[in-house]
Protein backbone atom coordinates (compact mmCIF):
# COMPACT_ATOMS: atom_id res chain seq x y z
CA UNK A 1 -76.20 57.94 131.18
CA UNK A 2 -75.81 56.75 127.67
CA UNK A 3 -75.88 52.85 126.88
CA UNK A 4 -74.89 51.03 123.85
CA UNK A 5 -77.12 48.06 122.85
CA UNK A 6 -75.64 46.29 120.59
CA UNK A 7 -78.69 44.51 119.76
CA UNK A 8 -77.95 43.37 116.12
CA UNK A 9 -74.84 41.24 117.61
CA UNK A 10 -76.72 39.73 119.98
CA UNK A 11 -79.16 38.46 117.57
CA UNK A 12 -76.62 37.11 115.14
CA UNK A 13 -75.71 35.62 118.15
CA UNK A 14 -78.79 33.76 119.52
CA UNK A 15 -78.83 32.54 115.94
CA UNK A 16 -75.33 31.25 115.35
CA UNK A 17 -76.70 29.20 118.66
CA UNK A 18 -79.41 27.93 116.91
CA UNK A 19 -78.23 27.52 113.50
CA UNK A 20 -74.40 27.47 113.73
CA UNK A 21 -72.09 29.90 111.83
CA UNK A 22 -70.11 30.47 108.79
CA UNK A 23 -65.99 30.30 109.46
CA UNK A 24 -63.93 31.20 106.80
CA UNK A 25 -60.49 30.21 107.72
CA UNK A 26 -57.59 32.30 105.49
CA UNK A 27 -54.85 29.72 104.72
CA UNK A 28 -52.46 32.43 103.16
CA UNK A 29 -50.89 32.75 100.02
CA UNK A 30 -48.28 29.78 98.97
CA UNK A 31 -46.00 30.19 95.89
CA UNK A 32 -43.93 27.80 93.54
CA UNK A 33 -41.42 28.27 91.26
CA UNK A 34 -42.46 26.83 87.78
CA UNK A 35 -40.01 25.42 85.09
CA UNK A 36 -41.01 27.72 82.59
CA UNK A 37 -39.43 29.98 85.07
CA UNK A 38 -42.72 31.89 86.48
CA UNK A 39 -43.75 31.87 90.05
CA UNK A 40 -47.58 30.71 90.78
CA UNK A 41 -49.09 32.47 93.12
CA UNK A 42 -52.15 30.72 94.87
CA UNK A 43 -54.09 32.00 97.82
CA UNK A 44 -56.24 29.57 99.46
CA UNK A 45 -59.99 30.07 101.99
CA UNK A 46 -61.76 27.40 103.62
CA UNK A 47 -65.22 28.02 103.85
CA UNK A 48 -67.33 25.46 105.99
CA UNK A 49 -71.44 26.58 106.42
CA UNK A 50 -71.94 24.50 109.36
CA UNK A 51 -73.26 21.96 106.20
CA UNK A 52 -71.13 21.88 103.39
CA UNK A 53 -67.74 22.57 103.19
CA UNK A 54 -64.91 24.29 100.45
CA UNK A 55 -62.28 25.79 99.57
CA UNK A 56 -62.05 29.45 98.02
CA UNK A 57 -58.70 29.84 95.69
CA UNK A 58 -57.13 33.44 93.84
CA UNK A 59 -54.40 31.71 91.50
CA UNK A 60 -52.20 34.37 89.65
CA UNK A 61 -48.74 33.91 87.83
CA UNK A 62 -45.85 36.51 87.88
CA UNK A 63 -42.97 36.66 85.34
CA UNK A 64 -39.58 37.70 86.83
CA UNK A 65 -40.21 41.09 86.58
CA UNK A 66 -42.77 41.01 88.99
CA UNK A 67 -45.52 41.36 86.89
CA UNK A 68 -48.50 39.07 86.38
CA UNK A 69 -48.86 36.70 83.22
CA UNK A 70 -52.22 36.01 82.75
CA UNK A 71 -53.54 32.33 82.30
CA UNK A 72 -54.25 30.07 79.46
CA UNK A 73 -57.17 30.02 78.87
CA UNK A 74 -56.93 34.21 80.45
CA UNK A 75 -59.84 33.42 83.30
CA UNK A 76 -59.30 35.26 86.49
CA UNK A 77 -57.46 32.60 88.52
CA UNK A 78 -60.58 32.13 90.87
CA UNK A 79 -61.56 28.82 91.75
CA UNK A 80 -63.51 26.81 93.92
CA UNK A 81 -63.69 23.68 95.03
CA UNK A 82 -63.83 20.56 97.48
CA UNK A 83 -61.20 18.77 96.68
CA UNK A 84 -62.40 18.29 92.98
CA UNK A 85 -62.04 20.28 89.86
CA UNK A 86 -65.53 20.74 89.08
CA UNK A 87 -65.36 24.60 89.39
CA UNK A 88 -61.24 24.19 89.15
CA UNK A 89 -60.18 25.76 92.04
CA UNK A 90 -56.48 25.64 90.60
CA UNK A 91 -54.50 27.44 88.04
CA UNK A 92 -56.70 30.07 85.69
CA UNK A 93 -60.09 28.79 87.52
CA UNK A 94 -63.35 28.88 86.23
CA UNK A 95 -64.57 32.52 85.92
CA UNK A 96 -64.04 35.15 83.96
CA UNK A 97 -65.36 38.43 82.29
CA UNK A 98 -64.81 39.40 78.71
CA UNK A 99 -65.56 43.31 78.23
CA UNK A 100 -65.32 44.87 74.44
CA UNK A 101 -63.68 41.54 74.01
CA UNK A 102 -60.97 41.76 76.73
CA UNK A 103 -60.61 39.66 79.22
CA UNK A 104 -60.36 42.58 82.16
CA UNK A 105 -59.85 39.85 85.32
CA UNK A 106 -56.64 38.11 84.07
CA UNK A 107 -54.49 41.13 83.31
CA UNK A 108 -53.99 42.67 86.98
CA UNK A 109 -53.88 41.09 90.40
CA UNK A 110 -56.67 40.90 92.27
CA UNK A 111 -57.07 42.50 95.97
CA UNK A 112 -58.78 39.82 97.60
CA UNK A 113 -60.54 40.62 101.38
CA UNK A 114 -62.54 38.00 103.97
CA UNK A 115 -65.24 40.63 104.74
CA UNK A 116 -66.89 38.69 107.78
CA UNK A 117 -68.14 35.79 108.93
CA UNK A 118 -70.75 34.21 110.90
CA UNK A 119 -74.18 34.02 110.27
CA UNK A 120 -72.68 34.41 106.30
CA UNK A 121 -69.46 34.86 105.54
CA UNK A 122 -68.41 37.24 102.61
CA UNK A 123 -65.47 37.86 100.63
CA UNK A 124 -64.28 40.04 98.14
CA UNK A 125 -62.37 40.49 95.04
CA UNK A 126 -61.65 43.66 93.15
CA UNK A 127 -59.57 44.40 90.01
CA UNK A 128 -58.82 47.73 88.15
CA UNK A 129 -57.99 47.93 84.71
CA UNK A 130 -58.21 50.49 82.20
CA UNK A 131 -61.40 49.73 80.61
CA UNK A 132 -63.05 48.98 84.03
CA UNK A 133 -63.01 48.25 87.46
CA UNK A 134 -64.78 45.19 88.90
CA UNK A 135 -65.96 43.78 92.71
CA UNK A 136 -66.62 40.34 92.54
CA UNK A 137 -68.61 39.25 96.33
CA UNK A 138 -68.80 35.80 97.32
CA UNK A 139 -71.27 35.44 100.42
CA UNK A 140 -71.69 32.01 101.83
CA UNK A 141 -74.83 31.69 103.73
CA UNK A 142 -75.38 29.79 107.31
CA UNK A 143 -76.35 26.24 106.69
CA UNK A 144 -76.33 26.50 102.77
CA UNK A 145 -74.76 24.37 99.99
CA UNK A 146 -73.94 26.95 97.86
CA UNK A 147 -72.46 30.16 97.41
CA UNK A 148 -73.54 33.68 96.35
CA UNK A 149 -71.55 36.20 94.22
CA UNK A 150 -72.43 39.44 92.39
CA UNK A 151 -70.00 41.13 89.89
CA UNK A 152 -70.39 44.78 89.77
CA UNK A 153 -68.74 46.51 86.81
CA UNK A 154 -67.89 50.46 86.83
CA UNK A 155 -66.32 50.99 83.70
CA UNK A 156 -63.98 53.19 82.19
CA UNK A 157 -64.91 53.66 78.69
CA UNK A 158 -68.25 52.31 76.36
CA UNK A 159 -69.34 49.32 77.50
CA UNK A 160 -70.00 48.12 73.39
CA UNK A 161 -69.81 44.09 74.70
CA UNK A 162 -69.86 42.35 78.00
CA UNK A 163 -69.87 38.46 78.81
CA UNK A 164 -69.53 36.41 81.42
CA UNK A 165 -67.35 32.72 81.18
CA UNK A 166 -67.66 29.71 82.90
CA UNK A 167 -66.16 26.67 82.91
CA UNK A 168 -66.66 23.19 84.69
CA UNK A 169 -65.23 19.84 84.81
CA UNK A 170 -68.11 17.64 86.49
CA UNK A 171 -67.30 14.83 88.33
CA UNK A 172 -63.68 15.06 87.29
CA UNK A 173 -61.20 12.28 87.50
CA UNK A 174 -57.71 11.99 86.41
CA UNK A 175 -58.05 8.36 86.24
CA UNK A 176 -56.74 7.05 83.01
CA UNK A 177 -59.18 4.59 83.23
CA UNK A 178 -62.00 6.67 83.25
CA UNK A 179 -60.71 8.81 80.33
CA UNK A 180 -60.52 5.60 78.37
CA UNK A 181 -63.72 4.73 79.05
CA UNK A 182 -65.23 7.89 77.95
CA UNK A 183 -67.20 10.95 78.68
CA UNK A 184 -70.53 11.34 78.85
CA UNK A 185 -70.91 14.54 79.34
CA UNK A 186 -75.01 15.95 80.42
CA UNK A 187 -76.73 19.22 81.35
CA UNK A 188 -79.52 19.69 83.10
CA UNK A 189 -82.12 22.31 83.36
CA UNK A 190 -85.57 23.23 84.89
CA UNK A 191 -87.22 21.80 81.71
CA UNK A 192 -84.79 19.69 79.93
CA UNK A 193 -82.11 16.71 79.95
CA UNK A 194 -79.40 17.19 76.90
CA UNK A 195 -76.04 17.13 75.81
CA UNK A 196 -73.40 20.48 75.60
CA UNK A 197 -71.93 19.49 72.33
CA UNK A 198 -72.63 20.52 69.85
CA UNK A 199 -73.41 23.96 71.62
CA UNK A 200 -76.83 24.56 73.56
CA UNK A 201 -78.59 28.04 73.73
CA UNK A 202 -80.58 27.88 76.56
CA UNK A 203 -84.50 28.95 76.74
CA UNK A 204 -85.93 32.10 79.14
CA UNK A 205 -86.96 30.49 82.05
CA UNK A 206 -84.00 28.40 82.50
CA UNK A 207 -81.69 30.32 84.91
CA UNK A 208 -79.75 27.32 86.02
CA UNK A 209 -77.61 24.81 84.50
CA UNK A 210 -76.93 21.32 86.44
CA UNK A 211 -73.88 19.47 84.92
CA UNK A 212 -72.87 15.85 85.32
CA UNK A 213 -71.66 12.66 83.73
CA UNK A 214 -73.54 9.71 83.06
CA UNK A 215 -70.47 7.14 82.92
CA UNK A 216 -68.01 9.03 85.91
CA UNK A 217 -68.81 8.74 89.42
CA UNK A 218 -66.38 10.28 91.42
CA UNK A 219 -66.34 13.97 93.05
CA UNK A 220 -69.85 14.65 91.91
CA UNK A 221 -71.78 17.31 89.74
CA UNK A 222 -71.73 20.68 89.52
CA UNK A 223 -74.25 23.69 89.22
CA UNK A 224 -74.90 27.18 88.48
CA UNK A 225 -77.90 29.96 88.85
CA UNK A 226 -77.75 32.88 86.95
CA UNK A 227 -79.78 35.67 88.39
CA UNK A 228 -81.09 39.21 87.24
CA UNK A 229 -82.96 40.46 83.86
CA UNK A 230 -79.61 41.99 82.60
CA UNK A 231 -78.77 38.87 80.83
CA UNK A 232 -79.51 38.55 76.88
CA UNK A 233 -78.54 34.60 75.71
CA UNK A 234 -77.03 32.10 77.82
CA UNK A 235 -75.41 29.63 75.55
CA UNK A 236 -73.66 26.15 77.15
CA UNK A 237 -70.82 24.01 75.37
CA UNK A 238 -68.04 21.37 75.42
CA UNK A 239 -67.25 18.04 76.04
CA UNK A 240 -64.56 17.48 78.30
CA UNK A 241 -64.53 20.76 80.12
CA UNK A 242 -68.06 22.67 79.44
CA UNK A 243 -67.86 26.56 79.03
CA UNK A 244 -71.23 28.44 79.96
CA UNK A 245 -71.30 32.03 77.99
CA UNK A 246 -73.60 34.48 79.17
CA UNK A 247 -73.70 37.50 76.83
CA UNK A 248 -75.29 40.79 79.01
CA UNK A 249 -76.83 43.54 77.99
CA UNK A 250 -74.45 46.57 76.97
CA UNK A 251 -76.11 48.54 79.93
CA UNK A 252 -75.34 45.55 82.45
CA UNK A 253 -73.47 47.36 85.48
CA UNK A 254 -73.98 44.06 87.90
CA UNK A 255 -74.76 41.06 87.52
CA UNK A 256 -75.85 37.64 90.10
CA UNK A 257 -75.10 34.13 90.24
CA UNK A 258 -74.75 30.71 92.39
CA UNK A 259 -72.53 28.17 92.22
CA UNK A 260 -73.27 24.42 93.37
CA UNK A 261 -70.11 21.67 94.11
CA UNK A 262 -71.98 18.84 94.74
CA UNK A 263 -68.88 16.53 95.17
CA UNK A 264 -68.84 16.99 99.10
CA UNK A 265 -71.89 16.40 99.68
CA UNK A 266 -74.33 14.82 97.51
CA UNK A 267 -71.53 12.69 95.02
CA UNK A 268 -74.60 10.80 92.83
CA UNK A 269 -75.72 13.27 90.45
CA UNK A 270 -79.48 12.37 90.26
CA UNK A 271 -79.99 12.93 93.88
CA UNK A 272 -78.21 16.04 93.16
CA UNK A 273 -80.27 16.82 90.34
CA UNK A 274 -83.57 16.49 92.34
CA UNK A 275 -82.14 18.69 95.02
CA UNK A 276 -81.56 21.15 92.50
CA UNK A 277 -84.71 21.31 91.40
CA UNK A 278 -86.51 21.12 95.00
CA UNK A 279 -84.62 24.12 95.96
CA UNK A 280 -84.28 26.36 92.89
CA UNK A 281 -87.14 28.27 94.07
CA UNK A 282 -85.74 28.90 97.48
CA UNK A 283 -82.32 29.65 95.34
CA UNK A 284 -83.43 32.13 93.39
CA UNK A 285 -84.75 34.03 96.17
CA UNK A 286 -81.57 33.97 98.34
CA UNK A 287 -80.03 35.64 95.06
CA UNK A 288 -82.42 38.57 94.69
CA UNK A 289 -82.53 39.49 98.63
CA UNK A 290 -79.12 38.92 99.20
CA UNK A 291 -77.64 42.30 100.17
CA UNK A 292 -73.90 41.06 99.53
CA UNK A 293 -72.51 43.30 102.32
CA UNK A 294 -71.18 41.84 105.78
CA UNK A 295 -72.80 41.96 108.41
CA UNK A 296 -73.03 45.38 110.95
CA UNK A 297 -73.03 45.20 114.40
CA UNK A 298 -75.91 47.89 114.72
CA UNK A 299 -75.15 50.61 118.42
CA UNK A 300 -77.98 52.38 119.84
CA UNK A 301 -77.38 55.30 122.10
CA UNK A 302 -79.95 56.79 124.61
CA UNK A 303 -80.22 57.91 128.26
């Protein structure tokens, strides 16, 4: 007599017990017609770790033809979010990758997939275009405040140039009040305190960036990890909105990082900031074990 123990699902299961699960809740896709006469397309996850909770958006734009119009700035409509614009979860979002100087995410439609959840959720994004394909996975991890994602690039042709963009709005307000007042617009890093503008190149060593505003204080700061040796110079800038540029190595066929809205859940950004730095350690290694594949339920056969 044969018997299937499914003995991984039962684990995942004491531990969702213990520790609570990931949901990732699919809201669809909604569209609106614009007066310029294109139609925005914006697809919309909720993510919720059991301790922090967002939203996942995939923004495109079609012309009447049916075919997409990429963005302004041409980022790859991915976005993320609370309810702030910190890692602006609407329109052409905050990410986007720039190969032989092309950007390859804005020109084609994404095929976006919720891989899983519960004890992590995990979702994916991939795009084909004719100098490369590339998977962006987003995991989001039991009990965590941030989120995990890997871009993995097969390409088509020479790789001669390959960066990564992106671009925050901490603690974001469309108060008119608060614009008037002005920006004061901070980074952070593992050794350092300074401001993007004029343009910062960062130091090796510091893998994460912590952004924030000393005069604003609604919706929080924002952060990001970048992870793996592929990376050459990571250079930060702006005032208003702040671009992060990491230039990769030619040879670069993935690359990791993690992304921090603070907004939700920590709103003052030097308690954020000391998080940050108690738990970049622990960060980092999340990053480098991460497998970024859902979860298996694992069957055993036997007599």
């Amino acid at each position: 007599m044969k018997r299937a123990v499914l003995c991984f699902a039962a684990f995942v299961s004491a531990a969702a017990c213990l520790m609570g699960t990931v949901v990732i809740r699919d809201q669809g896709e909604t569209s609106n017609e614009q007066k310029n006469g294109l139609t925005a397309r914006s697809r919309r996850l909720e993510i919720n770790t059991g301790r922090d909770k967002c939203e996942l958006w995939y923004n495109y734009q079609q012309g009447k033809d049916g075919k997409i119009v990429p963005f302004q700035p041409p980022y790859s409509g991915v976005g993320l979010g609370p309810n702030t614009a910190n890692w602006y979860k609407k329109g052409h979002g905050f990410f986007s990758m720039v190969l032989n100087g092309k950007h390859v995410l804005s020109e084609n439609i994404a095929d976006l997939q919720v891989k899983g959840d519960g004890a992590k959720g995990v979702v994916q994004l991939k795009w084909r275009h004719e100098l490369a394909d590339v998977t962006l996975t987003i995991v989001a991890l039991d009990n965590d405040a941030k989120l995990l994602a890997e871009a993995v690039l097969e390409p088509k042709q020479e790789v001669k140039s390959l960066q990564l963009l992106f671009l925050c709005y901490p603690h974001y307000t469309s108060n008119p009040r608060d614009e008037k007042a002005g920006l004061e617009r901070w980074i952070a890093t593992v050794g350092r305190s300074l401001k993007p503008s004029p343009a910062v190149l960062l130091e090796p060593g510091e893998d994460w960036i912590f952004y924030y505003d000393t005069k604003i204080k609604m919706n929080g700061p924002c952060a990001l990890m970048i992870g793996g040796a592929e990376k050459d110079k990571i250079k930060v800038a702006g005032d208003s909105g702040i671009t992060t540029t990491v230039d990769c190595l030619p040879e670069t066929r993935k690359i990791r990082f993690a992304l921090w809205d603070f907004g939700g859940i920590i709103p003052e950004w030097k308690d954020a900031l000391e998080q940050m730095k108690n738990t970049a350690m622990q960060s980092r290694q999340d990053l480098e074990r991460e497998t970024f594949a859902p979860l298996k339920i694992k069957i055993i056969e036997g007599d």
